[in-house]
Protein backbone atom coordinates (compact mmCIF):
# COMPACT_ATOMS: atom_id res chain seq x y z
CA UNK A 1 -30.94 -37.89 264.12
CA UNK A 2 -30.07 -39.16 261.18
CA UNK A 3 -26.69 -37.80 260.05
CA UNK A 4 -23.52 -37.71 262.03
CA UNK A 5 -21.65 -34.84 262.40
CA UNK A 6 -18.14 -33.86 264.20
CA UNK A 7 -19.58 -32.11 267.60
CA UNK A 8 -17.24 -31.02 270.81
CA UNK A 9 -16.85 -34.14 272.65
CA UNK A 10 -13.92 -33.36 275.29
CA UNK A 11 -16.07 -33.54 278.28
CA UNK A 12 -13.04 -33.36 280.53
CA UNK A 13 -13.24 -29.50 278.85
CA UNK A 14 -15.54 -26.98 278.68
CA UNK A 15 -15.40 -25.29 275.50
CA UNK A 16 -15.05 -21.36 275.34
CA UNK A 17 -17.72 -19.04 273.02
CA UNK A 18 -14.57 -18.27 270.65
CA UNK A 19 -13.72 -22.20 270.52
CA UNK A 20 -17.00 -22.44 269.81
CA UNK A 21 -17.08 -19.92 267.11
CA UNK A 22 -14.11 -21.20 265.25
CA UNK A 23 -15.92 -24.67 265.22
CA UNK A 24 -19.00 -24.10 263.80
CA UNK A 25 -16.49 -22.25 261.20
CA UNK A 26 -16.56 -18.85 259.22
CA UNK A 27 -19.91 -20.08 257.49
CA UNK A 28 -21.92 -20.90 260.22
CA UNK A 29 -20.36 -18.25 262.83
CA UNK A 30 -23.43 -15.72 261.42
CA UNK A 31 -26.30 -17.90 262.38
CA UNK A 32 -24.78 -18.55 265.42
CA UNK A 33 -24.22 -15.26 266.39
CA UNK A 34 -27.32 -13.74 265.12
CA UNK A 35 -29.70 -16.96 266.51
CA UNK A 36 -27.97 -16.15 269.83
CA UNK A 37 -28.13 -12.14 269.87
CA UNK A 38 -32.31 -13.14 269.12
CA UNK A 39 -32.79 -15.36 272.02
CA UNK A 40 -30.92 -13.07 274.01
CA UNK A 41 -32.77 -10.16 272.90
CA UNK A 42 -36.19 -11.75 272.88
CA UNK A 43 -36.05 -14.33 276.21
CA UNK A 44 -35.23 -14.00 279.58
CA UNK A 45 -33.08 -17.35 279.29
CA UNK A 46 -29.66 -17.58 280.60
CA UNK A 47 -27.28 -19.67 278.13
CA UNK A 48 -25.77 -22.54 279.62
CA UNK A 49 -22.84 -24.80 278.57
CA UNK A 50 -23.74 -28.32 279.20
CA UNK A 51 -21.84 -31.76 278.29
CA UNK A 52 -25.21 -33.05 276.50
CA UNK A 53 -23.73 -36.68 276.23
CA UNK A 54 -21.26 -39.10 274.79
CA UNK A 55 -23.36 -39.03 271.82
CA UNK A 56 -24.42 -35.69 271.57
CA UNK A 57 -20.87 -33.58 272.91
CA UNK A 58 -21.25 -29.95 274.48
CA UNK A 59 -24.37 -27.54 273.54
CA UNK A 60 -25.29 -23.96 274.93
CA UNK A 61 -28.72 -24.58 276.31
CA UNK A 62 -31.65 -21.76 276.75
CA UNK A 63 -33.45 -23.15 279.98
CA UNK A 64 -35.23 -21.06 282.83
CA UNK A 65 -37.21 -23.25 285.53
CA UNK A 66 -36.86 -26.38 284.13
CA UNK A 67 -38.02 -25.65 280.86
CA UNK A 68 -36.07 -25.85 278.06
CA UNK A 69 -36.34 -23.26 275.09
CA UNK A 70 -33.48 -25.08 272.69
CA UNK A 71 -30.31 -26.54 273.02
CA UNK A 72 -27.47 -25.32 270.29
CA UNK A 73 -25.16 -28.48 269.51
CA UNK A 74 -21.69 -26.80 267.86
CA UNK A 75 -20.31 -29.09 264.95
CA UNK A 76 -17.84 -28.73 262.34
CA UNK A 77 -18.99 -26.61 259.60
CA UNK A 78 -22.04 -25.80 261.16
CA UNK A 79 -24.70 -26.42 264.24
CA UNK A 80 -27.61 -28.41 264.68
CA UNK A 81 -30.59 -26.98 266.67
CA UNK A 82 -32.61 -29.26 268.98
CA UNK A 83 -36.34 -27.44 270.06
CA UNK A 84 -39.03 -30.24 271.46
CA UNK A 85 -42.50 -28.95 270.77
CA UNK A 86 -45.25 -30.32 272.67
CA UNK A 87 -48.87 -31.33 271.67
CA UNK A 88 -49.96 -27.73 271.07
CA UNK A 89 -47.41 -26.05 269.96
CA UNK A 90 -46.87 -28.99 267.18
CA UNK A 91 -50.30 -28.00 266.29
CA UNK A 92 -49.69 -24.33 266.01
CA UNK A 93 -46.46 -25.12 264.10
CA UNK A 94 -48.24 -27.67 261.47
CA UNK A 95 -50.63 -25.04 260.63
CA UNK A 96 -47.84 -22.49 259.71
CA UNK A 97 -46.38 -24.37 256.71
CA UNK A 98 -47.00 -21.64 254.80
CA UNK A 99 -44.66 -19.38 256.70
CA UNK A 100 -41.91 -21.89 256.82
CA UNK A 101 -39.48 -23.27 254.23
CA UNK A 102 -39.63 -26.48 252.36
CA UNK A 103 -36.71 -27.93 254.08
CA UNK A 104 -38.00 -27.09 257.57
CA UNK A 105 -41.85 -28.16 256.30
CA UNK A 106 -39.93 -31.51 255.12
CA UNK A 107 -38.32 -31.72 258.90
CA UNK A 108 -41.41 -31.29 261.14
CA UNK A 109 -43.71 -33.74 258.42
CA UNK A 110 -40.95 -36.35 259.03
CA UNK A 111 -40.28 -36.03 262.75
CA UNK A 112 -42.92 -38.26 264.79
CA UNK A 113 -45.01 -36.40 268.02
CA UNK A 114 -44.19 -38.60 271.24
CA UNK A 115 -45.05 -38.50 274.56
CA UNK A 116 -42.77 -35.35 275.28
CA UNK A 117 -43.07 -33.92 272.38
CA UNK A 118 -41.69 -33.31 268.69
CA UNK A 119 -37.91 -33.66 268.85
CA UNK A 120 -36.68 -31.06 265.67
CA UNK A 121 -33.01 -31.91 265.28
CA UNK A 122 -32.41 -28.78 262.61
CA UNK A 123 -28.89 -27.85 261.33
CA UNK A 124 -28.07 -24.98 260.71
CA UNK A 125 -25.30 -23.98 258.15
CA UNK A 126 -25.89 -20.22 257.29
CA UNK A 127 -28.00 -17.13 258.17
CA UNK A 128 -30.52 -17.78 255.81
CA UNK A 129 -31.51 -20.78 257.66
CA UNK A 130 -32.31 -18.56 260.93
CA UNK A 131 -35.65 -17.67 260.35
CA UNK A 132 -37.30 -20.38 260.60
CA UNK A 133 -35.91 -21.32 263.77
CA UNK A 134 -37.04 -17.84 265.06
CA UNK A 135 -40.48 -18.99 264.15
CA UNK A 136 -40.45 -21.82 265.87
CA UNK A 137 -38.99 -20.07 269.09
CA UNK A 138 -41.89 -17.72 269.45
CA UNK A 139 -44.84 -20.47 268.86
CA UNK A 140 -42.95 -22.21 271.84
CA UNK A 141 -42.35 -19.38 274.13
CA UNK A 142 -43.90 -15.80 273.06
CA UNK A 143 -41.22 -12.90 273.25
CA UNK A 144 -40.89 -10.67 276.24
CA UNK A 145 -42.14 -7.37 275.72
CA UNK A 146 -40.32 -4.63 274.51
């Protein structure tokens, strides 16, 4: 991660959804909802608040059986999304530039495959940016059925 940016960082407190809200600001509070209202939707994965770090502050993550779906970092003005591909689904991903925006082909050509996988830190600042990040979401995990 290149670029700082205010987070929650009270560990001593748990932040509430509406603190959360107001955080990411007026903005931001549509991709959050609607990114949220599609996991929720789409995955059987329970949101969690965890305190991610001193570095990284508090993020609602999407894990079930110790996998990990994405983590959604809060931050002023905004919210960064962290989603580690693996090996495969890095493949799949590369090979659906067409499908995916400049910015976000410009963030997976730039962001190294390690051991455990691709680490996309993506922030998010309006709606607009969502899609992509849906994308990504089903490569890694396929949607439950309907």
């Amino acid at each position: 991660m290149s670029e700082e940016f205010l987070r929650m960082m009270d560990k001593a407190r748990e932040p509430t959804e509406e603190e959360m809200m107001n955080f990411v600001g007026e903005r931001a509070e549509e991709a959050w909802t609607e990114l949220r209202q599609f996991i929720e939707d789409n995955y059987d994965f329970v949101p969690e608040t965890v305190f991610y770090g001193a570095k990284y502050g508090w993020t609602v993550r999407y894990r079930k059986s110790s996998k990990t779906l994405c983590s959604l970092f809060p931050e002023k003005g905004g919210f960064t999304v962290l989603i580690v591909l693996g090996k495969k689904d890095s493949e799949k991903v590369l090979l659906m530039r067409d499908e995916l925006s400049t910015r976000m082909n410009a963030i997976l050509w730039s962001t190294k495959q390690l051991h455990d996988g691709r680490w996309l830190w993506i922030k998010l600042l309006t709606a607009s940016d969502t899609d992509d990040i849906k994308l990504l979401l089903q490569v890694k995990r396929r949607p439950k059925k309907r």
